[in-house]
C-alpha atoms as a PDB file:
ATOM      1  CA  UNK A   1      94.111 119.722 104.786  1.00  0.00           C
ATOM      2  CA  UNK A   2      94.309 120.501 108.273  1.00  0.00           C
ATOM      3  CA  UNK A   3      94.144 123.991 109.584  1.00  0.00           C
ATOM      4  CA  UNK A   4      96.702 126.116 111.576  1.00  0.00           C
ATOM      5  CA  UNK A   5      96.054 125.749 115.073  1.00  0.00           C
ATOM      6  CA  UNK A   6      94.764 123.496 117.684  1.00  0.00           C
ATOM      7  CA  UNK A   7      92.475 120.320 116.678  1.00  0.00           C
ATOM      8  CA  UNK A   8      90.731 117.995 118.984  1.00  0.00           C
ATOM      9  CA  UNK A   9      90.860 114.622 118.048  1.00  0.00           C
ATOM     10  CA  UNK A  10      88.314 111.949 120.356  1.00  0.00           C
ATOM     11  CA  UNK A  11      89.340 108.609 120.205  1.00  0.00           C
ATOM     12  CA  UNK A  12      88.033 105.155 120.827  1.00  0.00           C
ATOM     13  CA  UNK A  13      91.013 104.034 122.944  1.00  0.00           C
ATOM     14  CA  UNK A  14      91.078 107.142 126.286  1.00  0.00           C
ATOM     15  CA  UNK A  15      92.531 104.331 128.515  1.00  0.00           C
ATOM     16  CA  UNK A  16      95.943 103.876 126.416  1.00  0.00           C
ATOM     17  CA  UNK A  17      97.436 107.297 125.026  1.00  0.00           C
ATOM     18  CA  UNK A  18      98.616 107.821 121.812  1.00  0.00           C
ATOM     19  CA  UNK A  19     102.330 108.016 122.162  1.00  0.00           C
ATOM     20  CA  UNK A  20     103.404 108.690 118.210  1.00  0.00           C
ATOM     21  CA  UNK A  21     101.512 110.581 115.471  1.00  0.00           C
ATOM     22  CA  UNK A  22     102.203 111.174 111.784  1.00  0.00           C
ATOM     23  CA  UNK A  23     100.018 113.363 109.310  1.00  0.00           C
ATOM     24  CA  UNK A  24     100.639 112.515 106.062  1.00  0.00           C
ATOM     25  CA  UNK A  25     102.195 114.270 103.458  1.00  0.00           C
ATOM     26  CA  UNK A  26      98.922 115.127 101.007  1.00  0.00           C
ATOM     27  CA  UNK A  27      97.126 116.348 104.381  1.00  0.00           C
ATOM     28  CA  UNK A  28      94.429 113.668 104.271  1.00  0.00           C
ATOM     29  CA  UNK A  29      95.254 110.874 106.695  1.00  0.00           C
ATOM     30  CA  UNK A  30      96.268 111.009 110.455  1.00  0.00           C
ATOM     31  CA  UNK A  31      98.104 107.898 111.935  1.00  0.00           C
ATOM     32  CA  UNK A  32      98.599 107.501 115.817  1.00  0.00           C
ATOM     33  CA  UNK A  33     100.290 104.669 117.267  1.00  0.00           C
ATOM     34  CA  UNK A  34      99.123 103.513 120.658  1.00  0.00           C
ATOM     35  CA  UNK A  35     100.878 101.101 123.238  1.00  0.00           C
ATOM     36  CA  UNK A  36      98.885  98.040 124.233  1.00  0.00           C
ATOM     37  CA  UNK A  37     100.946  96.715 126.506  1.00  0.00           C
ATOM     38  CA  UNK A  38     102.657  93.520 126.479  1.00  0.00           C
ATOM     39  CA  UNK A  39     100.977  92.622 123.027  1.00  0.00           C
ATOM     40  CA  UNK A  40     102.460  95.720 121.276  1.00  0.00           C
ATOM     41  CA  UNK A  41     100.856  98.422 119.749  1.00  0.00           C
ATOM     42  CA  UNK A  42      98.158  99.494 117.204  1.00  0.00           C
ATOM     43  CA  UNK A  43      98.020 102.013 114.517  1.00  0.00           C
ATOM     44  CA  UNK A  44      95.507 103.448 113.926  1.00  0.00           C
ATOM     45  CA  UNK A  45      94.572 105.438 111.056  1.00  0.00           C
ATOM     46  CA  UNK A  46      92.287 108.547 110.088  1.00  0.00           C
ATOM     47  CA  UNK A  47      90.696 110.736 107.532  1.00  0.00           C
ATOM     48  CA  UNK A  48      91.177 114.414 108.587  1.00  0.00           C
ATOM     49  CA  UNK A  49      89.091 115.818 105.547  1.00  0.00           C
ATOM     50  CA  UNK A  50      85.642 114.265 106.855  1.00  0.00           C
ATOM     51  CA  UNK A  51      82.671 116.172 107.168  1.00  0.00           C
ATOM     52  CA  UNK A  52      80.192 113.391 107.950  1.00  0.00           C
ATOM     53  CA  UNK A  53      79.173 112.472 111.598  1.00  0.00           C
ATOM     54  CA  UNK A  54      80.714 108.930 110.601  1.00  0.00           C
ATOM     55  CA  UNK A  55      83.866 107.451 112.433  1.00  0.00           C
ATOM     56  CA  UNK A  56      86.957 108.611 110.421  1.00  0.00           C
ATOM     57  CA  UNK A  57      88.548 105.573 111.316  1.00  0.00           C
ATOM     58  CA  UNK A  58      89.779 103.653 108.239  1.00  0.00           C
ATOM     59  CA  UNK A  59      92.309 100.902 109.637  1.00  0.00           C
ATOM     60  CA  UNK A  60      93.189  99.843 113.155  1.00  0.00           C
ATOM     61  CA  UNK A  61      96.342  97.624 112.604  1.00  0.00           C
ATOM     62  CA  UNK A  62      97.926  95.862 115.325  1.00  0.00           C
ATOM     63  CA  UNK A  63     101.781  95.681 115.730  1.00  0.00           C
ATOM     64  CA  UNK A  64     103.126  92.907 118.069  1.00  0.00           C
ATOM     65  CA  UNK A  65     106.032  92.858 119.886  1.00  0.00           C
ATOM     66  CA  UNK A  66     108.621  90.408 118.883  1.00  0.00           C
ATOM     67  CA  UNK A  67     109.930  88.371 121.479  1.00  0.00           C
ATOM     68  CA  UNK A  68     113.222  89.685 123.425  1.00  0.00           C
ATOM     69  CA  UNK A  69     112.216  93.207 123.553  1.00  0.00           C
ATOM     70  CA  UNK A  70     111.968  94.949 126.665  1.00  0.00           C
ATOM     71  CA  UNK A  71     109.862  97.614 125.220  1.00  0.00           C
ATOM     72  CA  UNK A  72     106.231  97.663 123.656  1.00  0.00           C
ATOM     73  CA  UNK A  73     106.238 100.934 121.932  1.00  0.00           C
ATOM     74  CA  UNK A  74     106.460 101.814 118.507  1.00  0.00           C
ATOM     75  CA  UNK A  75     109.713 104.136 117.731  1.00  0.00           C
ATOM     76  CA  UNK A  76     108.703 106.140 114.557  1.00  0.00           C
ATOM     77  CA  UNK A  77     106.063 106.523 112.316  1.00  0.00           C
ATOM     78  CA  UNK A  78     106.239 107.735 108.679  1.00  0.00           C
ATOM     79  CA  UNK A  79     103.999 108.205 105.634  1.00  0.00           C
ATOM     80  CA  UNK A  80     105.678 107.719 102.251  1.00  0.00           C
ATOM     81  CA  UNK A  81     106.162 110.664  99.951  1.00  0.00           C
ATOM     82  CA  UNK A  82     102.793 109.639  98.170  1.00  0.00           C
ATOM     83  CA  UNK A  83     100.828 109.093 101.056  1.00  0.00           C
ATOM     84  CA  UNK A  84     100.302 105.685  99.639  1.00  0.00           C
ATOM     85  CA  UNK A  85     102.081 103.685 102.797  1.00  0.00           C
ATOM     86  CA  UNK A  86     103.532 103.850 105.963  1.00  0.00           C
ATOM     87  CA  UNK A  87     106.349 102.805 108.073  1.00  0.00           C
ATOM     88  CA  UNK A  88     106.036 101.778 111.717  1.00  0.00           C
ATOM     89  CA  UNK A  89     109.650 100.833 113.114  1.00  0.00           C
ATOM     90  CA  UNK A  90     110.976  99.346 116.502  1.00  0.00           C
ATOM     91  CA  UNK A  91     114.558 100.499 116.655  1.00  0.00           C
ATOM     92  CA  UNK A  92     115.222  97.989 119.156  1.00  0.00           C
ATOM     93  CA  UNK A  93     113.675  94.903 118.063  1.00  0.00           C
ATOM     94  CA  UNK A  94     115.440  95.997 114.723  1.00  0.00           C
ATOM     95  CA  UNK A  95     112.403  95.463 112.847  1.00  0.00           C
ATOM     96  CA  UNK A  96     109.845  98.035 110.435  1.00  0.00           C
ATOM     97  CA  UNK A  97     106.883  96.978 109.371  1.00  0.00           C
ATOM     98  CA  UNK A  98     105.591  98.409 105.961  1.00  0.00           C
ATOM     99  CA  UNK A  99     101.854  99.151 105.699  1.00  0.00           C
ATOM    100  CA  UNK A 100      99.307 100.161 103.267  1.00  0.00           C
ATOM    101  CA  UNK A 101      96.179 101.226 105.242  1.00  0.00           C
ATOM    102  CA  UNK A 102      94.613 103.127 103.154  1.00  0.00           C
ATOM    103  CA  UNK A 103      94.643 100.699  99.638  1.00  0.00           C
ATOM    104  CA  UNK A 104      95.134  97.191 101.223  1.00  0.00           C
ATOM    105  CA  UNK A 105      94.577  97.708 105.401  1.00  0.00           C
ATOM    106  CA  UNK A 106      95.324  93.799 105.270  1.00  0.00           C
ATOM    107  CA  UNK A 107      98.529  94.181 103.828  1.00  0.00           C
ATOM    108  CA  UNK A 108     102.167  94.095 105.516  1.00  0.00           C
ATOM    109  CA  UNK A 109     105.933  93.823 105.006  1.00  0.00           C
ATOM    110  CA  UNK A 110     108.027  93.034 107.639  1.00  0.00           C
ATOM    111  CA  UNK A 111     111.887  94.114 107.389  1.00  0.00           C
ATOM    112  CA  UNK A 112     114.104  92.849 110.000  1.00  0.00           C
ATOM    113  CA  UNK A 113     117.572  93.710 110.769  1.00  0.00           C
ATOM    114  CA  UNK A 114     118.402  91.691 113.855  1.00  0.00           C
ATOM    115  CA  UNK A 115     119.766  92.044 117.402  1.00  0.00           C
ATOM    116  CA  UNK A 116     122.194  95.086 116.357  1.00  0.00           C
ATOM    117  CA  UNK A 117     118.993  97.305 115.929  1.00  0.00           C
ATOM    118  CA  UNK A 118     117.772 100.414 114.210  1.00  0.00           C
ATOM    119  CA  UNK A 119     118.847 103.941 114.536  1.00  0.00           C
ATOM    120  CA  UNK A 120     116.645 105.094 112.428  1.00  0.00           C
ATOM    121  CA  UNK A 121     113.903 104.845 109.191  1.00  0.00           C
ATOM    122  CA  UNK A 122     112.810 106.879 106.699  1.00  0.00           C
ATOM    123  CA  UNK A 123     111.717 107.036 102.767  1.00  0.00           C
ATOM    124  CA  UNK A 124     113.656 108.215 100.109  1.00  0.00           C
ATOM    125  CA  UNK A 125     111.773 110.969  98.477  1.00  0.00           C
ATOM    126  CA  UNK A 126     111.487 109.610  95.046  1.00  0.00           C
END
C-alpha cells in the first residue's frame, strides 16, 4: 500500500511525460498512461509493493490511435473494483479498451461507440 505523502517514481520513458495515472483499488499496482505521439499512447503498469532492486514494470501496453482523431492522448484511466482489469478510454474516438495486465498482459477488449463519442467510463462497483 502506498504511504501518505510524496513518492518518486523513475521511469524508463523521461522524454514523453506521463499525462494520466491510476492506483488501483487493493494499493498494489500503479498504471500511467503516456502519449507517444502520432501512434497513440502506452500504459504502462507497476507494482508499488516491491522491495527488490528489480524493475517493477509488469506490462507496457500500447494503445493506438484510431484513425480520424485529432488527439493522441488517452482520456481516463480506471482499475476495476477488484483490481483485476483496467479501462483506458478515448472519449473522442468513442472507443475503451479493456485490459488485464496483470493476469493476461496480452489480452484486450475493444468497445466502440462511434463518431458521437464518450463522455465518460467507469465500472460498476459490483
Amino acid at each position: 500500500m502506498p504511504r501518505p505523502g510524496p513518492t518518486t517514481i523513475v521511469t524508463r520513458y523521461e522524454c514523453n511525460p506521463v499525462h494520466l495515472a491510476a492506483i488501483s483499488p487493493d494499493g498494489n499496482h500503479l498504471a500511467t498512461a503516456v502519449k507517444t505521439g502520432c501512434s497513440g499512447s502506452r500504459v504502462v503498469v507497476r507494482k508499488l509493493c516491491c522491495q527488490s532492486s528489480g524493475d517493477p514494470v509488469i506490462a507496457t501496453i500500447p494503445i493506438p490511435t484510431l484513425t480520424g482523431s485529432s488527439s493522441s492522448g488517452l482520456s481516463a484511466l480506471a482499475w476495476s473494483p477488484d483490481s483485476r482489469l483496467l479501462l483506458a478510454s478515448h472519449n473522442e474516438c468513442g472507443s475503451i479498451v479493456v485490459l488485464s495486465p496483470i493476469d493476461h498482459p496480452d489480452w484486450r477488449c475493444t468497445i466502440e461507440q462511434g463518431s458521437a463519442g464518450l463522455a465518460a467510463s467507469l465500472w460498476s462497483p459490483d
